[in-house]
N, C-alpha and C. Protein backbone atom coordinates (compact mmCIF):
# COMPACT_ATOMS: atom_id res chain seq x y z
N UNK A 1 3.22 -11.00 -9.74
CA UNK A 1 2.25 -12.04 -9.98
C UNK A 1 0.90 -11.43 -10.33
N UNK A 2 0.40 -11.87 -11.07
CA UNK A 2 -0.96 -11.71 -11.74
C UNK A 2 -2.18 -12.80 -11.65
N UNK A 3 -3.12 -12.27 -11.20
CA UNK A 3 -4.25 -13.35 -11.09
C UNK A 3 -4.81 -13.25 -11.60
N UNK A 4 -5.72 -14.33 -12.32
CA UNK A 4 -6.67 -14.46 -13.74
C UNK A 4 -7.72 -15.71 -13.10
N UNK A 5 -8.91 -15.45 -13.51
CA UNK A 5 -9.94 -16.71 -13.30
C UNK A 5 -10.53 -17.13 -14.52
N UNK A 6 -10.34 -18.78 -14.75
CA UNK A 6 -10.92 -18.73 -16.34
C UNK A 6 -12.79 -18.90 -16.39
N UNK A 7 -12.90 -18.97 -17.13
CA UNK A 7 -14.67 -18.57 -17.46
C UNK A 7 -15.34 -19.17 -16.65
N UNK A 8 -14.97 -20.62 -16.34
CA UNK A 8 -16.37 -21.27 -15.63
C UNK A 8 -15.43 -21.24 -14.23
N UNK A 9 -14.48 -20.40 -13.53
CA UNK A 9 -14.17 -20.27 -12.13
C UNK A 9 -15.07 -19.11 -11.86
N UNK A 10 -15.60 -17.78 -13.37
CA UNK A 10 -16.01 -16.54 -12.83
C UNK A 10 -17.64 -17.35 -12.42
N UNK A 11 -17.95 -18.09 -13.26
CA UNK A 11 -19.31 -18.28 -13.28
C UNK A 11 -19.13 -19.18 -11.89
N UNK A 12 -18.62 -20.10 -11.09
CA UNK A 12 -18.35 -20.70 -9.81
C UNK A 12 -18.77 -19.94 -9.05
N UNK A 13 -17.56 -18.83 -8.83
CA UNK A 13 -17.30 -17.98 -7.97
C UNK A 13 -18.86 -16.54 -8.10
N UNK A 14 -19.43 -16.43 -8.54
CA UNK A 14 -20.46 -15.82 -8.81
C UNK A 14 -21.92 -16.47 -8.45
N UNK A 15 -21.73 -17.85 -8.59
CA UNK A 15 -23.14 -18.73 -7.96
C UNK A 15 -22.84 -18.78 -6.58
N UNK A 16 -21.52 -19.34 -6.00
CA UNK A 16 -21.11 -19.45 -4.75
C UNK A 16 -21.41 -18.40 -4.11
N UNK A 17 -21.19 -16.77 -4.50
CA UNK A 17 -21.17 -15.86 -3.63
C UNK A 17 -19.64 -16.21 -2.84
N UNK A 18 -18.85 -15.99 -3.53
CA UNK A 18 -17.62 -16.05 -2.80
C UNK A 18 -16.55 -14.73 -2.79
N UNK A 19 -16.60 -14.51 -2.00
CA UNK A 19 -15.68 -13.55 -1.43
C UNK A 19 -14.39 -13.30 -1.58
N UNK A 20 -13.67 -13.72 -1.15
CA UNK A 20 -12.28 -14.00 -0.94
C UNK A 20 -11.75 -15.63 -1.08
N UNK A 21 -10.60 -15.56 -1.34
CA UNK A 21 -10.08 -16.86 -1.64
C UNK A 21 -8.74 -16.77 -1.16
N UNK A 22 -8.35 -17.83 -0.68
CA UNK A 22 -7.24 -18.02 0.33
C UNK A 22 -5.95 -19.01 -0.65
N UNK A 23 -4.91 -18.42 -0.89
CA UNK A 23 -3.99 -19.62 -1.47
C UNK A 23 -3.36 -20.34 -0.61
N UNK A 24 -2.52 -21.15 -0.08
CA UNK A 24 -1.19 -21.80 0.94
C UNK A 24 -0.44 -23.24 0.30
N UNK A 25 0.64 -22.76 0.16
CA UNK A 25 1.30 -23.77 -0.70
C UNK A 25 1.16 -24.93 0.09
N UNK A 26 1.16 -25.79 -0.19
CA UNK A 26 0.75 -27.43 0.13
C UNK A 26 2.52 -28.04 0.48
N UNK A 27 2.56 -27.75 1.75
CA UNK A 27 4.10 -28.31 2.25
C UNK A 27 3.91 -29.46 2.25
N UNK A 28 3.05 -30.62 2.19
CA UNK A 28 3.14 -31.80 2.55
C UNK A 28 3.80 -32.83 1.44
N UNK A 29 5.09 -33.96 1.49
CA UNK A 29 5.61 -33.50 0.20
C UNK A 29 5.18 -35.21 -0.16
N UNK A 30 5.38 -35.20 -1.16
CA UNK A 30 4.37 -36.48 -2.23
C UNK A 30 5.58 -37.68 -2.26
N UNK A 31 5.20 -38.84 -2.32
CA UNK A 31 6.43 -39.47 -2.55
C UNK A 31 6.01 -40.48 -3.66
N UNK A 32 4.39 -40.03 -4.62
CA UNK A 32 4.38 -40.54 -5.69
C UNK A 32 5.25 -39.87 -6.85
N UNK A 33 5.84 -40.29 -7.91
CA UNK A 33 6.07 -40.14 -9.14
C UNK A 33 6.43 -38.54 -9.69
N UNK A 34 3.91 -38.11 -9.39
CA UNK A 34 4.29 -37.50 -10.09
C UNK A 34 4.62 -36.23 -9.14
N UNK A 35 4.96 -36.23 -7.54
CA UNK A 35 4.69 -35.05 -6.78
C UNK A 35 6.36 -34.71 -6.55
N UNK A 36 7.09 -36.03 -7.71
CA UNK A 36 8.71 -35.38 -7.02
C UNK A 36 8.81 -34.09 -7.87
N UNK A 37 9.73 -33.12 -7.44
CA UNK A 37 10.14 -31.61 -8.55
C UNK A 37 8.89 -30.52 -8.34
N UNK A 38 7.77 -31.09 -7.76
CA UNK A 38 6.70 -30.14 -7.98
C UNK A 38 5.78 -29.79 -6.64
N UNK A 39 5.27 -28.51 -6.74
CA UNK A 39 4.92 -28.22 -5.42
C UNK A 39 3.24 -27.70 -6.00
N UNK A 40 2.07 -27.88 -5.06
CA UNK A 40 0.93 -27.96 -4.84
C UNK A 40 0.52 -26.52 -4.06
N UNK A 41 -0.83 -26.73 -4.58
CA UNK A 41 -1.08 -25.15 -3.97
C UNK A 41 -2.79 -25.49 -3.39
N UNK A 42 -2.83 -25.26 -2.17
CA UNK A 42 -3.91 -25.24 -1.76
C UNK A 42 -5.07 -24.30 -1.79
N UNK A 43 -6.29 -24.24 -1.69
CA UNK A 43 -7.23 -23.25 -2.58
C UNK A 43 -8.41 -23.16 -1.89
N UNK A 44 -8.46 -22.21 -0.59
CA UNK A 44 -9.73 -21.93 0.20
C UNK A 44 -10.50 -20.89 -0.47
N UNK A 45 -11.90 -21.57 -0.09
CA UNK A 45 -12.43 -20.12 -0.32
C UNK A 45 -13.75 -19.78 1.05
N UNK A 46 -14.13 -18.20 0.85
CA UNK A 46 -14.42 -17.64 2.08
C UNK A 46 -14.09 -18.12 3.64
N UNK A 47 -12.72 -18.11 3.04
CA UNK A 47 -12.13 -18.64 4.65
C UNK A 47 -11.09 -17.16 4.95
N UNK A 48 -11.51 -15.95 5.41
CA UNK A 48 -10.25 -15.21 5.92
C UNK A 48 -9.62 -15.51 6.68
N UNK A 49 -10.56 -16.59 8.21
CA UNK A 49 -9.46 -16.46 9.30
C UNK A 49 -8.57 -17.33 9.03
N UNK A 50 -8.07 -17.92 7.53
CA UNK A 50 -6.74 -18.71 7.66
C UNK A 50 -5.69 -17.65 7.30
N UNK A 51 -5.93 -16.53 7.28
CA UNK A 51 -4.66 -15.71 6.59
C UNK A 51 -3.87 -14.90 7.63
N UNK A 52 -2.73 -14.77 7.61
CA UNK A 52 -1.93 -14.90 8.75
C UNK A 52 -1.26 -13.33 8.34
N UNK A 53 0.17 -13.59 7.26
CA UNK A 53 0.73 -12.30 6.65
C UNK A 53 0.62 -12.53 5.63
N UNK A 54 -0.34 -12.69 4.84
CA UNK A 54 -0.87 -13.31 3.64
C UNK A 54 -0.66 -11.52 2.82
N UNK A 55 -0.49 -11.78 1.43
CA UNK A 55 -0.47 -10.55 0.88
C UNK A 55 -1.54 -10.65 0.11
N UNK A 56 -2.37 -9.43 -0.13
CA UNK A 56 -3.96 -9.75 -0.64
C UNK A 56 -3.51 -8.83 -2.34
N UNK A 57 -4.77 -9.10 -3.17
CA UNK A 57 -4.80 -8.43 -4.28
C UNK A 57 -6.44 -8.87 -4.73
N UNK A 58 -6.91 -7.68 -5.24
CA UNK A 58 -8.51 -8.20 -5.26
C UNK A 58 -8.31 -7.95 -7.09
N UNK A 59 -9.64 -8.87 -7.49
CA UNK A 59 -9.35 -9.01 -8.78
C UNK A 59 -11.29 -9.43 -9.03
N UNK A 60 -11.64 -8.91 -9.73
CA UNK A 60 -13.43 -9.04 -10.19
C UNK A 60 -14.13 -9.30 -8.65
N UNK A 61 -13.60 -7.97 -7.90
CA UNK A 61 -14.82 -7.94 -6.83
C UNK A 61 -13.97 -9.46 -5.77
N UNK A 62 -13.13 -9.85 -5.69
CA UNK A 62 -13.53 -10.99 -5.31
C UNK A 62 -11.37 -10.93 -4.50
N UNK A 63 -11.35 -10.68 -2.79
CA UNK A 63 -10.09 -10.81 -2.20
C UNK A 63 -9.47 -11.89 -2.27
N UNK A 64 -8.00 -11.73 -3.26
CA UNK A 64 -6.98 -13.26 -3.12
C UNK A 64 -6.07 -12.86 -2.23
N UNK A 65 -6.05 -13.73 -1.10
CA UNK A 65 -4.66 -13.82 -0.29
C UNK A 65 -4.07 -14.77 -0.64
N UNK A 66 -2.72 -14.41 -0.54
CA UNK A 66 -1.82 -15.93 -0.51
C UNK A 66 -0.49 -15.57 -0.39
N UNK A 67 -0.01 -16.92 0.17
CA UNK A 67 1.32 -16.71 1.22
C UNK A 67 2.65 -15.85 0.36
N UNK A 68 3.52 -15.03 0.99
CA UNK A 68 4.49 -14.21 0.46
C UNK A 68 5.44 -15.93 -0.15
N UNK A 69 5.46 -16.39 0.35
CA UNK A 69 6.51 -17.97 -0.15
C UNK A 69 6.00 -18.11 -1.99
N UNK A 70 4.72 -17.69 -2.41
CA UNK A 70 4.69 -17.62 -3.64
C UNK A 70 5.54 -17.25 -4.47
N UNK A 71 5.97 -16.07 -4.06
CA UNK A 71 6.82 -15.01 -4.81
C UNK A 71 8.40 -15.81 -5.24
N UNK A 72 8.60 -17.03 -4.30
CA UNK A 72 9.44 -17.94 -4.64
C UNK A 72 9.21 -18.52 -6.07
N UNK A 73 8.19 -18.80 -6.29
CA UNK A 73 7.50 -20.20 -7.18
C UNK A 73 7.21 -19.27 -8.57
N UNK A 74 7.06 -17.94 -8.76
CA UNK A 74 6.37 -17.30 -9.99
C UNK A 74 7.20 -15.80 -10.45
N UNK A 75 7.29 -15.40 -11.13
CA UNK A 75 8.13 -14.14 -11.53
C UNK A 75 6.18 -13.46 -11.41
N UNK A 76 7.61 -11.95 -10.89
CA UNK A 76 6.57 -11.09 -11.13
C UNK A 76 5.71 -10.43 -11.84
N UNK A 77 5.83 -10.64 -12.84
CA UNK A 77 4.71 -10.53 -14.44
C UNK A 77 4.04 -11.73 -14.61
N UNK A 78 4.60 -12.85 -14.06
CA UNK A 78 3.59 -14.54 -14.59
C UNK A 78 2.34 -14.49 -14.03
N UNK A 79 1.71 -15.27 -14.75
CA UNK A 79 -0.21 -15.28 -14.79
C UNK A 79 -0.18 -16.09 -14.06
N UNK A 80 -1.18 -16.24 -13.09
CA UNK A 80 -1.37 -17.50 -12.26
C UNK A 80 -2.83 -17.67 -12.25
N UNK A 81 -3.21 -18.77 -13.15
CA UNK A 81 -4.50 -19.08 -13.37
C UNK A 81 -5.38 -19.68 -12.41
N UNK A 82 -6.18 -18.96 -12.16
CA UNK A 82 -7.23 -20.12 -10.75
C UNK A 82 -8.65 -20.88 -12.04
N UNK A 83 -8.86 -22.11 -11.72
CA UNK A 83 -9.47 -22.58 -12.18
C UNK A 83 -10.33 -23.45 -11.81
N UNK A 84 -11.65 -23.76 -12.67
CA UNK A 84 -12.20 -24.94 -11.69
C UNK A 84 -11.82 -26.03 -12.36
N UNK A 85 -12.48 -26.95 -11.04
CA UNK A 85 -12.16 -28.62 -11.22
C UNK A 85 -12.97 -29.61 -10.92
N UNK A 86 -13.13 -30.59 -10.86
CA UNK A 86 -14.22 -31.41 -10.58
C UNK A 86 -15.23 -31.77 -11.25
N UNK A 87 -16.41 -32.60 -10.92
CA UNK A 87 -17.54 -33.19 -11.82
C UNK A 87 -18.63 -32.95 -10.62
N UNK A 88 -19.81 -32.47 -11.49
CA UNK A 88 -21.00 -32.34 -10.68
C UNK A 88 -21.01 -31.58 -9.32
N UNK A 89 -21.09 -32.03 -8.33
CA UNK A 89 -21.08 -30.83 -7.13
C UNK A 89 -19.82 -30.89 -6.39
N UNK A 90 -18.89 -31.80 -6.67
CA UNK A 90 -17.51 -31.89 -6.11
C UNK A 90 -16.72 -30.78 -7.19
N UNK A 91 -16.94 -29.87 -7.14
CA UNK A 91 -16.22 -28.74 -7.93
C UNK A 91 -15.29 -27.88 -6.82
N UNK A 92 -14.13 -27.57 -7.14
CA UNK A 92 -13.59 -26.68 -6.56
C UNK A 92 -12.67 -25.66 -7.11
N UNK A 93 -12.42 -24.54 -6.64
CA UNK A 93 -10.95 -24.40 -7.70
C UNK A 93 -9.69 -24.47 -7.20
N UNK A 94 -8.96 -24.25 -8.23
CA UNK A 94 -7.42 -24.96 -7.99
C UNK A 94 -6.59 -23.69 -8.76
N UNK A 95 -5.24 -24.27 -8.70
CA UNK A 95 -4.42 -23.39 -9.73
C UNK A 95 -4.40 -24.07 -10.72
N UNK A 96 -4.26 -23.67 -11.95
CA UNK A 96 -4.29 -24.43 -12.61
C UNK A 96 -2.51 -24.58 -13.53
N UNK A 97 -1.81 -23.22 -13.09
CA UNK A 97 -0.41 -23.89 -13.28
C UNK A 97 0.69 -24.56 -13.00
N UNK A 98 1.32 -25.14 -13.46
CA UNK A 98 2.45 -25.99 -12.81
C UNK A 98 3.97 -25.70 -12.67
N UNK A 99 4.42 -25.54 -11.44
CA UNK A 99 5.53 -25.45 -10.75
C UNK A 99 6.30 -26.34 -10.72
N UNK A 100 7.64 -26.53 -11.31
CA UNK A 100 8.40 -26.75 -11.09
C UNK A 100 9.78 -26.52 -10.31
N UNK A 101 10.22 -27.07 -9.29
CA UNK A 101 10.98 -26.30 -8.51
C UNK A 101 12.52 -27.07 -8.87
N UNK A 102 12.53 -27.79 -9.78
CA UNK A 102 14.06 -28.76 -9.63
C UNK A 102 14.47 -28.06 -11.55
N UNK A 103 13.94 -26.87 -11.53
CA UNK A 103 14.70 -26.66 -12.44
C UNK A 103 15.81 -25.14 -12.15
């Protein structure tokens, strides 16, 4: 797995002063539409004490942990884009790719 941040996550993550960023797949399971087949990824940031056996990889100055259960969801060469999201000060980032697990 490979981590990538697109332009306005570097510029985020650079005003924030953020450190580290925490992934954890989002077990909670959806029973709208569009959450059947697909799994969610949750997206802390400067939070270490959530990381448990988290496997880290640092990438522009800046520690990603996130849970070994990934390695389920992505081949080991795939890009996994972190990105931002939101309008005005409700910004956060997210992943920005999509998992499919019912294939």
């Amino acid at each position: 797995m490979k981590f990538k941040f697109d332009k306005n996550a570097k510029q985020f993550i650079k005003n924030k002063k953020i450190d580290n960023i925490v992934i954890q797949t989002d077990n909670d399971t959806k029973s709208a539409c569009c959450g059947l087949g697909a799994i969610d990824f949750n997206v802390y940031t400067n939070c270490k004490e959530k990381i448990k056996n988290f496997k880290k990889v640092k990438l522009d100055n800046v520690e990603i942990y996130y849970e070994p259960a990934m390695d389920f969801y992505f081949e080991e060469n795939e890009e996994i884009l972190i990105a931002l999201i939101g309008i005005f000060s409700f910004k956060k980032l997210a992943i920005a790719n999509e998992v499919n697990i019912l294939k």
